[in-house]
Protein backbone atom coordinates (compact mmCIF):
# COMPACT_ATOMS: atom_id res chain seq x y z
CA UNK A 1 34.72 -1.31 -17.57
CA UNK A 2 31.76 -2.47 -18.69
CA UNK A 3 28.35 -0.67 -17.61
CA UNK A 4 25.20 -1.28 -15.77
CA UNK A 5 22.00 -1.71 -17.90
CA UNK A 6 20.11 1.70 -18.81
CA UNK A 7 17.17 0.52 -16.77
CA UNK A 8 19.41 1.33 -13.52
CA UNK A 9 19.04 5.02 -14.72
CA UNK A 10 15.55 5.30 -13.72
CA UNK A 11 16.04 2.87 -11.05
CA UNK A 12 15.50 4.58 -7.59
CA UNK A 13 15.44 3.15 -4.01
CA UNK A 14 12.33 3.15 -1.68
CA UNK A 15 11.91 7.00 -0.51
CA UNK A 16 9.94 4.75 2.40
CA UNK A 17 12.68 2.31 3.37
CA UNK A 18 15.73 4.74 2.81
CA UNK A 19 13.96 7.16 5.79
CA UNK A 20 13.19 4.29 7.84
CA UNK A 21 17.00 3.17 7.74
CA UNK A 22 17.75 6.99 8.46
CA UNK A 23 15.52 6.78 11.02
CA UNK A 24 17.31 3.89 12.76
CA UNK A 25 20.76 5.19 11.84
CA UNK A 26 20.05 7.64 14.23
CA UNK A 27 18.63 5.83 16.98
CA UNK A 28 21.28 2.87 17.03
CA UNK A 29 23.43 6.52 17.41
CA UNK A 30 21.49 7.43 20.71
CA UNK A 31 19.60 9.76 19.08
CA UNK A 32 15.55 9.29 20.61
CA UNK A 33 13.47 9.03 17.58
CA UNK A 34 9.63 8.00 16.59
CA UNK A 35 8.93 6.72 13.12
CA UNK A 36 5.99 7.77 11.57
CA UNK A 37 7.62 6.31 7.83
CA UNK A 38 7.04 2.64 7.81
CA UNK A 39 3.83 0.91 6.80
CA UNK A 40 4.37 -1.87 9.68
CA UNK A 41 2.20 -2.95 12.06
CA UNK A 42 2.62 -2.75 15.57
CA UNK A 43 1.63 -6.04 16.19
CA UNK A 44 2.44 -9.93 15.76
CA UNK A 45 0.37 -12.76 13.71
CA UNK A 46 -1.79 -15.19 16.09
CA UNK A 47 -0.50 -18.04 17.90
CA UNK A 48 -2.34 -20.44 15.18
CA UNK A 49 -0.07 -18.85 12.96
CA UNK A 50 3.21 -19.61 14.43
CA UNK A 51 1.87 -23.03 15.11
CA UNK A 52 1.12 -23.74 11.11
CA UNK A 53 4.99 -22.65 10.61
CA UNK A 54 6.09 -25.06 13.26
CA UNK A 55 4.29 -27.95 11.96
CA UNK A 56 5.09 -27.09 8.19
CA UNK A 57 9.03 -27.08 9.21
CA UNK A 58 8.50 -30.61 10.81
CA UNK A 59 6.92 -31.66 7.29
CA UNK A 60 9.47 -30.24 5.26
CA UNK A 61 10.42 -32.25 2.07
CA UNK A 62 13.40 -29.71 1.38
CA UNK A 63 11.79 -30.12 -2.39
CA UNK A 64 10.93 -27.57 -5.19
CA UNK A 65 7.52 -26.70 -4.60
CA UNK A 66 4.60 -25.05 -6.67
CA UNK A 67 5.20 -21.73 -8.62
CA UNK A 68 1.69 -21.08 -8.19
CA UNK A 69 1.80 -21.90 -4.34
CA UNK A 70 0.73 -25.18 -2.39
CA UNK A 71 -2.82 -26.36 -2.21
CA UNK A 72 -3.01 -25.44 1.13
CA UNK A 73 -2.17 -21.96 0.18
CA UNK A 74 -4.31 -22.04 -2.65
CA UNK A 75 -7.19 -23.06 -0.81
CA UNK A 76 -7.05 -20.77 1.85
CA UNK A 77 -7.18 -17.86 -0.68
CA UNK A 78 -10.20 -19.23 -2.62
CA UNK A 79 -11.83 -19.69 0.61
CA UNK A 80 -11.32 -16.28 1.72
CA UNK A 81 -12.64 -14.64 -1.76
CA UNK A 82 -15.71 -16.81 -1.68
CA UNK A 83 -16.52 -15.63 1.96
CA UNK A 84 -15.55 -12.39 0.80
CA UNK A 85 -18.31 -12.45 -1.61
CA UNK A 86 -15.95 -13.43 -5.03
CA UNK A 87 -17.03 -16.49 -6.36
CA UNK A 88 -15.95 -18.62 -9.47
CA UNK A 89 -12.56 -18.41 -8.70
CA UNK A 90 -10.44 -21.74 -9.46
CA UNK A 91 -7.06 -22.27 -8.45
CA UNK A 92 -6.52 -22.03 -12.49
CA UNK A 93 -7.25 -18.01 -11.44
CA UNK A 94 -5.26 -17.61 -8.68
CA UNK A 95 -1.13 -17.08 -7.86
CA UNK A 96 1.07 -16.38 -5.22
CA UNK A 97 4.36 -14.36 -4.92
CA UNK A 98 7.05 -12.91 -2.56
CA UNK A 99 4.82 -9.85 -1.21
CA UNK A 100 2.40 -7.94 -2.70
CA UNK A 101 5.12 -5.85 -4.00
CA UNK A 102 6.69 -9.07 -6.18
CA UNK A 103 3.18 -9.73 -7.04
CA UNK A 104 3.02 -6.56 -8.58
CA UNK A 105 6.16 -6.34 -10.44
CA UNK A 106 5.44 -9.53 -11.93
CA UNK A 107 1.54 -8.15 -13.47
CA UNK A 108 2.99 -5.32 -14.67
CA UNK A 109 5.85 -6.68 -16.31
CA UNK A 110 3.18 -9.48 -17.92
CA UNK A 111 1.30 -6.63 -18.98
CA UNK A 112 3.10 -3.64 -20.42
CA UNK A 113 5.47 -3.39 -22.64
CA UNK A 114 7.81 -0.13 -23.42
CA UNK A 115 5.79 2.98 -23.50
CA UNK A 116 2.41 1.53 -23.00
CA UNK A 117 0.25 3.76 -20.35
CA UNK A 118 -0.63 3.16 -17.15
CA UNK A 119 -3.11 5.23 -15.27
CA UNK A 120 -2.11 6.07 -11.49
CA UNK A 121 -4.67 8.40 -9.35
CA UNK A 122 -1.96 10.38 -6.79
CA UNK A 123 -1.02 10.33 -4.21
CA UNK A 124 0.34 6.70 -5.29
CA UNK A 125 2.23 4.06 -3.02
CA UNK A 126 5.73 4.53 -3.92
CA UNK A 127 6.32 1.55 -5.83
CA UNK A 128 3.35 2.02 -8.36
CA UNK A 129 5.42 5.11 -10.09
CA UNK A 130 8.92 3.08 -9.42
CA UNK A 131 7.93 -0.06 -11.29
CA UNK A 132 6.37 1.89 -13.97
CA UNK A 133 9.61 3.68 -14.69
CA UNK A 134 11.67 0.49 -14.19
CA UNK A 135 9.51 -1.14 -17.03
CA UNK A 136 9.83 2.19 -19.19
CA UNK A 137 6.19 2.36 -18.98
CA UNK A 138 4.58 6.03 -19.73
CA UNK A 139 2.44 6.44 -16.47
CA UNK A 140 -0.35 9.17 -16.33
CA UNK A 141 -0.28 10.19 -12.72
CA UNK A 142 -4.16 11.59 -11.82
CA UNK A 143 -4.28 14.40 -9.25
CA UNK A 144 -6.66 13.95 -6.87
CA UNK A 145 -5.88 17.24 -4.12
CA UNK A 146 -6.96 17.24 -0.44
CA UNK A 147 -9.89 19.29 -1.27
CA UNK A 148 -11.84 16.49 -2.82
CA UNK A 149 -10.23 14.17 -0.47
CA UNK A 150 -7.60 12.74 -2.13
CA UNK A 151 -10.05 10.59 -4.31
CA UNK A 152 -10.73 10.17 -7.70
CA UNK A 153 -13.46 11.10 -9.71
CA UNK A 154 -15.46 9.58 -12.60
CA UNK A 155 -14.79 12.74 -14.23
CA UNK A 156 -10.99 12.64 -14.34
CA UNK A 157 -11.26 8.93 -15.05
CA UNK A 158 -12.91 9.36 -18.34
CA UNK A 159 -10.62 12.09 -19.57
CA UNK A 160 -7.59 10.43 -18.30
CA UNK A 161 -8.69 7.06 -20.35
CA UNK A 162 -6.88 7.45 -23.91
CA UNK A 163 -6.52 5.01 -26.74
CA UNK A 164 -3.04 4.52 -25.43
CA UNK A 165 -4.29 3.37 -21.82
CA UNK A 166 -3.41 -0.04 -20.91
CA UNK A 167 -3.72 -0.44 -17.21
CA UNK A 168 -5.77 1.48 -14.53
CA UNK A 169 -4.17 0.70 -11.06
CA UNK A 170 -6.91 1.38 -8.43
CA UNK A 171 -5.99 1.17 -4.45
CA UNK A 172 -8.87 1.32 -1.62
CA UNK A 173 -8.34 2.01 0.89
CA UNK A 174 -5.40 3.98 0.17
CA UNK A 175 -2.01 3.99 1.22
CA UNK A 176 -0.53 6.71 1.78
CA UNK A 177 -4.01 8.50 2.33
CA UNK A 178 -5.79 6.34 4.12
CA UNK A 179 -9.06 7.50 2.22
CA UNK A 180 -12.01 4.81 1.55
CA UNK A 181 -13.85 4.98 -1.22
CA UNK A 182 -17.77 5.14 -1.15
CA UNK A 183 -19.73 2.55 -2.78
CA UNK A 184 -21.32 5.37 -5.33
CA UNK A 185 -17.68 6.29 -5.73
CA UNK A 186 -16.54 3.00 -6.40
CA UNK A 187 -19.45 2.10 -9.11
CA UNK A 188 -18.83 5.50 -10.90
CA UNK A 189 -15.19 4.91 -11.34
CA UNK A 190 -16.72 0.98 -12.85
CA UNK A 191 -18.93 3.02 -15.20
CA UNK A 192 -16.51 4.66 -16.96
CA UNK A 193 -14.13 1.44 -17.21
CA UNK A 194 -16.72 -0.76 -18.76
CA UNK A 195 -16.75 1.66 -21.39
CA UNK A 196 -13.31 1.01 -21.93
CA UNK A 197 -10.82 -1.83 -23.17
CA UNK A 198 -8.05 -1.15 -19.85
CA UNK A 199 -7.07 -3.82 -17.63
CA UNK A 200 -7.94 -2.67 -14.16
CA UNK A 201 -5.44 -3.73 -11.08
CA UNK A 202 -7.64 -3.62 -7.84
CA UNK A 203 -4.65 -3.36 -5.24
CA UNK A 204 -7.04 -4.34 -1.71
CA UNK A 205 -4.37 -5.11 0.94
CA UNK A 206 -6.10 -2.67 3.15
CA UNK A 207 -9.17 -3.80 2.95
CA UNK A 208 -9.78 -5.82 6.23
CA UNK A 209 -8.62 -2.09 7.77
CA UNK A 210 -11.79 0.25 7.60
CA UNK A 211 -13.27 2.18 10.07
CA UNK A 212 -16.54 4.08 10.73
CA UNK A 213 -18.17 1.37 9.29
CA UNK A 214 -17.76 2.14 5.83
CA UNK A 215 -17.73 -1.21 4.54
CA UNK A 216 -14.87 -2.22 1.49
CA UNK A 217 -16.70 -1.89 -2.00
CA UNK A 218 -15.16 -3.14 -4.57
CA UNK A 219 -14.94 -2.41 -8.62
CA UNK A 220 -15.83 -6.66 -8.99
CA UNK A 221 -19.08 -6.15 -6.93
CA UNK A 222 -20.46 -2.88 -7.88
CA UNK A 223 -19.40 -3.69 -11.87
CA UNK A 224 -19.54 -7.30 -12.38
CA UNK A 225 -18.81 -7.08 -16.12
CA UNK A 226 -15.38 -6.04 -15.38
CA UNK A 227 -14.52 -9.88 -14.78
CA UNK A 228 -13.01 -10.48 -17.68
CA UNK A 229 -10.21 -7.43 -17.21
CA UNK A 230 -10.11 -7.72 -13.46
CA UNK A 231 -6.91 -8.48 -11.31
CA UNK A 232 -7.09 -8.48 -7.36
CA UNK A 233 -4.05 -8.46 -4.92
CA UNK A 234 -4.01 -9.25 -1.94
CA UNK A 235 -1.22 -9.30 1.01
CA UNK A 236 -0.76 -10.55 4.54
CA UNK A 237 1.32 -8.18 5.85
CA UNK A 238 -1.07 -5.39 7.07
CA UNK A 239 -4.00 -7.12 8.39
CA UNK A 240 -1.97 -10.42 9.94
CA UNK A 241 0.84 -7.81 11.16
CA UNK A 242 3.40 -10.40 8.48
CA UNK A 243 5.20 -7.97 6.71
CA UNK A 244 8.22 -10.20 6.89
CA UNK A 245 6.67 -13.16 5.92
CA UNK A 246 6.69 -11.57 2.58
CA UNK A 247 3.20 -13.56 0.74
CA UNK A 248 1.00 -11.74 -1.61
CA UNK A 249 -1.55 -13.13 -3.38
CA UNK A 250 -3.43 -12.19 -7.01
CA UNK A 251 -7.04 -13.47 -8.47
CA UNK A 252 -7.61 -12.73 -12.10
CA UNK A 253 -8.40 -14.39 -15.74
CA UNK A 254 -6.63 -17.41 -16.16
CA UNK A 255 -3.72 -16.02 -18.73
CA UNK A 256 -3.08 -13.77 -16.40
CA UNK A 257 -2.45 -16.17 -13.59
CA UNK A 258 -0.67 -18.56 -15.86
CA UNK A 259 1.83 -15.78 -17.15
CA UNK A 260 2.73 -15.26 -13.15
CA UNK A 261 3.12 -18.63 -12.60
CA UNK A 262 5.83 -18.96 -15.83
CA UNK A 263 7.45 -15.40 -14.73
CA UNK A 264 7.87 -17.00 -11.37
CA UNK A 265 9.77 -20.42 -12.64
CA UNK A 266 12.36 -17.91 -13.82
CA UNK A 267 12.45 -15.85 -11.14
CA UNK A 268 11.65 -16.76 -7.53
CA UNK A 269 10.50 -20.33 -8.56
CA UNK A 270 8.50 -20.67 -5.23
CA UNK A 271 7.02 -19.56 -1.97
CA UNK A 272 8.41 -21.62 0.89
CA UNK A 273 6.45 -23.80 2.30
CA UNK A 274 6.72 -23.17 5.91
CA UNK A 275 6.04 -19.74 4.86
CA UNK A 276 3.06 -20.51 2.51
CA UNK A 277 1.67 -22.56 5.29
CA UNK A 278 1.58 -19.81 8.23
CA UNK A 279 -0.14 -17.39 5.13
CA UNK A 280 -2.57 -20.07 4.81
CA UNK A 281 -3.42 -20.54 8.58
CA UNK A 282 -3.97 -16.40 8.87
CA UNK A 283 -5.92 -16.50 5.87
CA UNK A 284 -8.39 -18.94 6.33
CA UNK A 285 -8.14 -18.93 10.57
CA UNK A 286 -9.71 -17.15 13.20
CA UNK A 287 -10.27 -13.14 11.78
CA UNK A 288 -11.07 -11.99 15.22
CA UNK A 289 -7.61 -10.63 16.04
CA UNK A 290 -7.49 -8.61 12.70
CA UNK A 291 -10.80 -7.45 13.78
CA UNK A 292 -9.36 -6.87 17.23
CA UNK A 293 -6.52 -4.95 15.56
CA UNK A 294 -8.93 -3.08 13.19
CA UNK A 295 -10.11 -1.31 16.31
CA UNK A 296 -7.57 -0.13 17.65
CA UNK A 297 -5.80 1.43 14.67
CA UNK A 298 -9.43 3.60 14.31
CA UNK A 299 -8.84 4.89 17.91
CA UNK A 300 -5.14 5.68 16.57
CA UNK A 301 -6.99 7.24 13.50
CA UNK A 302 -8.77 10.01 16.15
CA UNK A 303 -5.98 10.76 18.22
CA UNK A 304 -3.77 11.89 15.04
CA UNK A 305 -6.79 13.87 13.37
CA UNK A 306 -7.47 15.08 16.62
CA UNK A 307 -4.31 16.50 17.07
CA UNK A 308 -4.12 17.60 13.21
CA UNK A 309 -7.57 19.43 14.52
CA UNK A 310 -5.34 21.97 16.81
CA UNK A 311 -2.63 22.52 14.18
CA UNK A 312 -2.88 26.06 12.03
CA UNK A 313 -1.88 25.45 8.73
CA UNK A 314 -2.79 21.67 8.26
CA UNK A 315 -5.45 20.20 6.05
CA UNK A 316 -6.10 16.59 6.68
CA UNK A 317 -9.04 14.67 5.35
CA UNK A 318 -10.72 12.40 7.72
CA UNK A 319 -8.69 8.56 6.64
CA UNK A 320 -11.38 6.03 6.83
CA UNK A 321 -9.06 3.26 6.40
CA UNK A 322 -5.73 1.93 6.62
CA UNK A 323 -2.96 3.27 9.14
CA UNK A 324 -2.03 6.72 7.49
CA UNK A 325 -2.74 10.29 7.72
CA UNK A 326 -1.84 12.79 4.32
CA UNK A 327 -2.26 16.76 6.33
CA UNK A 328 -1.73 19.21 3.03
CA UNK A 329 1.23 21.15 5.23
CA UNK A 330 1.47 23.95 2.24
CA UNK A 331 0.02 26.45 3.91
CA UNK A 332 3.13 26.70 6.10
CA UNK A 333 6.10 26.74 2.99
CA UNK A 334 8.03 29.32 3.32
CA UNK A 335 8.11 29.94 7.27
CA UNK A 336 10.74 29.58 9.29
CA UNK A 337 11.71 26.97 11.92
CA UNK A 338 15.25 27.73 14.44
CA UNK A 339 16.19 29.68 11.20
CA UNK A 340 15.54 27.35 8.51
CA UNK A 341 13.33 28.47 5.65
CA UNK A 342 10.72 25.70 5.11
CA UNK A 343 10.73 25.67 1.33
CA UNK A 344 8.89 22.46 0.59
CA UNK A 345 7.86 19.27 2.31
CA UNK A 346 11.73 17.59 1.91
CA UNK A 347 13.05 20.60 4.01
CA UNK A 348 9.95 20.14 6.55
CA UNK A 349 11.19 16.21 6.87
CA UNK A 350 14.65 17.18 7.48
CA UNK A 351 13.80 20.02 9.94
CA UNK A 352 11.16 17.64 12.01
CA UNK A 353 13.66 15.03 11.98
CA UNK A 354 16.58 17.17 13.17
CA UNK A 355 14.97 18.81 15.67
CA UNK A 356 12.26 16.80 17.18
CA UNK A 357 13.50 13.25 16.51
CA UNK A 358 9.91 12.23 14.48
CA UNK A 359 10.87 10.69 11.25
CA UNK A 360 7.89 10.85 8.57
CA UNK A 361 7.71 10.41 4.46
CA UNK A 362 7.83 13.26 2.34
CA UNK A 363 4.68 13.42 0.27
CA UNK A 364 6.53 14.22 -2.75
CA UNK A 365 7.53 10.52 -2.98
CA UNK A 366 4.00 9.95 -3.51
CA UNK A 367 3.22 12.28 -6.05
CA UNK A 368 2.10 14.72 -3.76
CA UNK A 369 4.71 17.57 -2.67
CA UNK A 370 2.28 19.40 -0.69
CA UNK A 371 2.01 16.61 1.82
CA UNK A 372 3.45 14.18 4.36
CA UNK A 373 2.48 10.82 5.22
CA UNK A 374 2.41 9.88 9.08
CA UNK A 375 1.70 6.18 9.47
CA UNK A 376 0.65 5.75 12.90
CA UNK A 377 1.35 2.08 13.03
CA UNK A 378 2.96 2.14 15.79
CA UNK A 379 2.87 1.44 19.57
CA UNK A 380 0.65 3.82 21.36
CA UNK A 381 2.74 5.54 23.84
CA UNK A 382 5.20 6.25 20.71
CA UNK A 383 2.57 7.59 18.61
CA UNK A 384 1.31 10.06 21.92
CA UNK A 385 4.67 11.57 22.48
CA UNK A 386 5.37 11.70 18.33
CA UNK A 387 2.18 13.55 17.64
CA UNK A 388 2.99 16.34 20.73
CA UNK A 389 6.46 17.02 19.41
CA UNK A 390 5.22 17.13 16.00
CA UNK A 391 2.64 19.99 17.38
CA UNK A 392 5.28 21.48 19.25
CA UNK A 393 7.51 21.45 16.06
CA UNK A 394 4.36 23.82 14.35
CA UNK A 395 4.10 25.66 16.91
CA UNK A 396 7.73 27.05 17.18
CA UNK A 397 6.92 27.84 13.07
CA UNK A 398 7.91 31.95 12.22
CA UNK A 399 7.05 33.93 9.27
């Protein structure tokens, strides 16, 4: 019989999506369970949105339409960057794709070939390590531990960087940590990659979601000479509450944005229109209601660290941004809960999961085994009761 390619070997499915099916597994089996796994937020795009879809599908040509995207797609993304403070981007610079996720599957294929480096600070989103192996790249995973906040330094930057380094994949705010980089932070980390010849990803779907008034700083402003070896992505799915709707967007040198546009004629060939339309009404539309949301998810923010406050044996820096929460939960390996040794964060999964009905993400699929991720995305009352069973679940902990 013949065999699958070799690539399947290090093919591996979503650690995120395979506990968020277990997760509903056992709630379409009457079990009660609370997600804390899924990066989805608990909320629906504007009505302005909806309305651009409807009028879109009353338009529709049923053609082929732009690999790049349509000009109304196009232009709502160069609009955004300019008010966003990135000017001198053409549409010659720009590209769309199915997600953020496609988007960056498509770079990175564009970009490295077979045993070319990548640099990756952990804890990572999922998918950065998963592509990497897919494209038999040799990634350099950067440790960054709670205890300087899950962020990386200048420092480790410049000894990471080797000859060999081809791509330095920076996210900010961070999923799955949720931590927001300083503007010093951010313009020591462009320092040390002017000095070098590395493309730099800047993956920024998080940025409309910061809190505490930190502000989003970004490698293009605080190191302007990094233009030339620059690539932004961009998403609606967090900020417009679009997941579904599956658009992500890129801004970069023009050969860059030309080899998307040729990977996607062989690939997905193009965005739908009636989809590429409602991107383009949340992108360039009314931001108060991803403002609105912004708020909320920061009162969301102190009720989880103010529960992680009462909770022996958890370390959890402060998240400034995003929807997550990373507590360090080593301190508690090796005690006991109904019985069960807690060896290592899978076992502490499969324990909370069992026995309270709170499904979170190991943070071993992040690059981080000391860890979980809670993503408190969710609606409020669910995250309440979640976050007292999850005490409760700490509490009943024996040596």
């Amino acid at each position: 019989m013949p065999v699958l390619a070799e690539r399947m070997s290090r093919a591996k499915p979503s650690a995120i999506m395979m506990i968020a099916e277990q997760a509903k597994q056992l709630k379409r089996e009457g079990r009660d369970i609370i997600s804390f796994s899924v990066g989805v937020p608990n909320f629906l795009p504007a009505n302005h949105v909806y309305q651009a879809a409807k009028d879109a599908l009353e338009q529709d040509s049923g053609l082929y339409l732009p690999g790049r995207g349509e000009d109304v797609l196009i232009d709502a993304y160069l609009q955004r960057l300019e008010a966003n403070g990135f000017t001198g981007y053409a549409k010659k610079n720009v590209a769309s794709g199915i997600g953020a996720k496609h988007v960056l599957y498509t770079l990175l294929y564009a970009l490295l070939n077979e045993g070319d480096e990548i640099l990756i600070p952990a804890p990572f989103w999922t998918t950065y390590q998963d592509i990497a192996d897919l494209l038999d790249a040799n990634s350099k995973q950067l440790k960054c531990s709670s205890e300087q906040n899950y962020k990386l330094t200048a420092e480790q930057l410049e000894q990471a960087i080797t000859p060999a380094s081809k791509v330095f994949l920076f996210n900010n705010p961070s999923n799955p940590t949720g931590m927001v980089y300083s503007e010093a932070e951010v313009k020591a980390l462009g320092d040390v990659l002017e000095k070098h010849d590395i493309w730099v990803i800047s993956d920024d779907i998080y940025n409309r979601m910061i809190f505490d008034k930190m502000g989003f700083h970004h490698l293009l402003k605080t190191n302007p000479n990094l233009r030339d070896r620059m690539i932004m992505i961009d998403s609606i799915s967090k900020s417009y509450g679009m997941p579904g709707w599956r658009v992500g967007m890129m801004a970069a040198p023009e050969k860059i944005a030309s080899a998307m546009v040729t990977l996607n004629s062989n690939s997905i060939t193009n965005i739908p229109g009636v989809v590429g339309a409602a991107a383009a009404a949340a992108i360039a539309g009314p931001q108060d209601f991803a403002d609105e949301m912004c708020v909320e998810f920061s009162k969301k923010r102190d009720e989880v660290m103010a529960t992680m406050s009462k909770i022996n044996g958890i370390t959890c820096p402060k998240p400034q941004g995003a929807f997550y929460a990373f507590p360090d939960i080593s301190a508690i390996f090796g005690k006991k809960h109904q019985g069960v040794i807690i060896e290592n964060d899978m076992v502490f999964c499969e324990q909370l999961l069992k026995n309270k009905g709170i499904a979170v993400v190991p943070g071993s699929a992040f690059g981080e085994p000391k860890a979980i991720r809670i993503s408190y995305a969710c609606k409020p009352a669910e995250l309440t009761e979640g976050l007292k069973r999850l005490e409760a679940f700490f509490s009943e902990l024996e040596v």
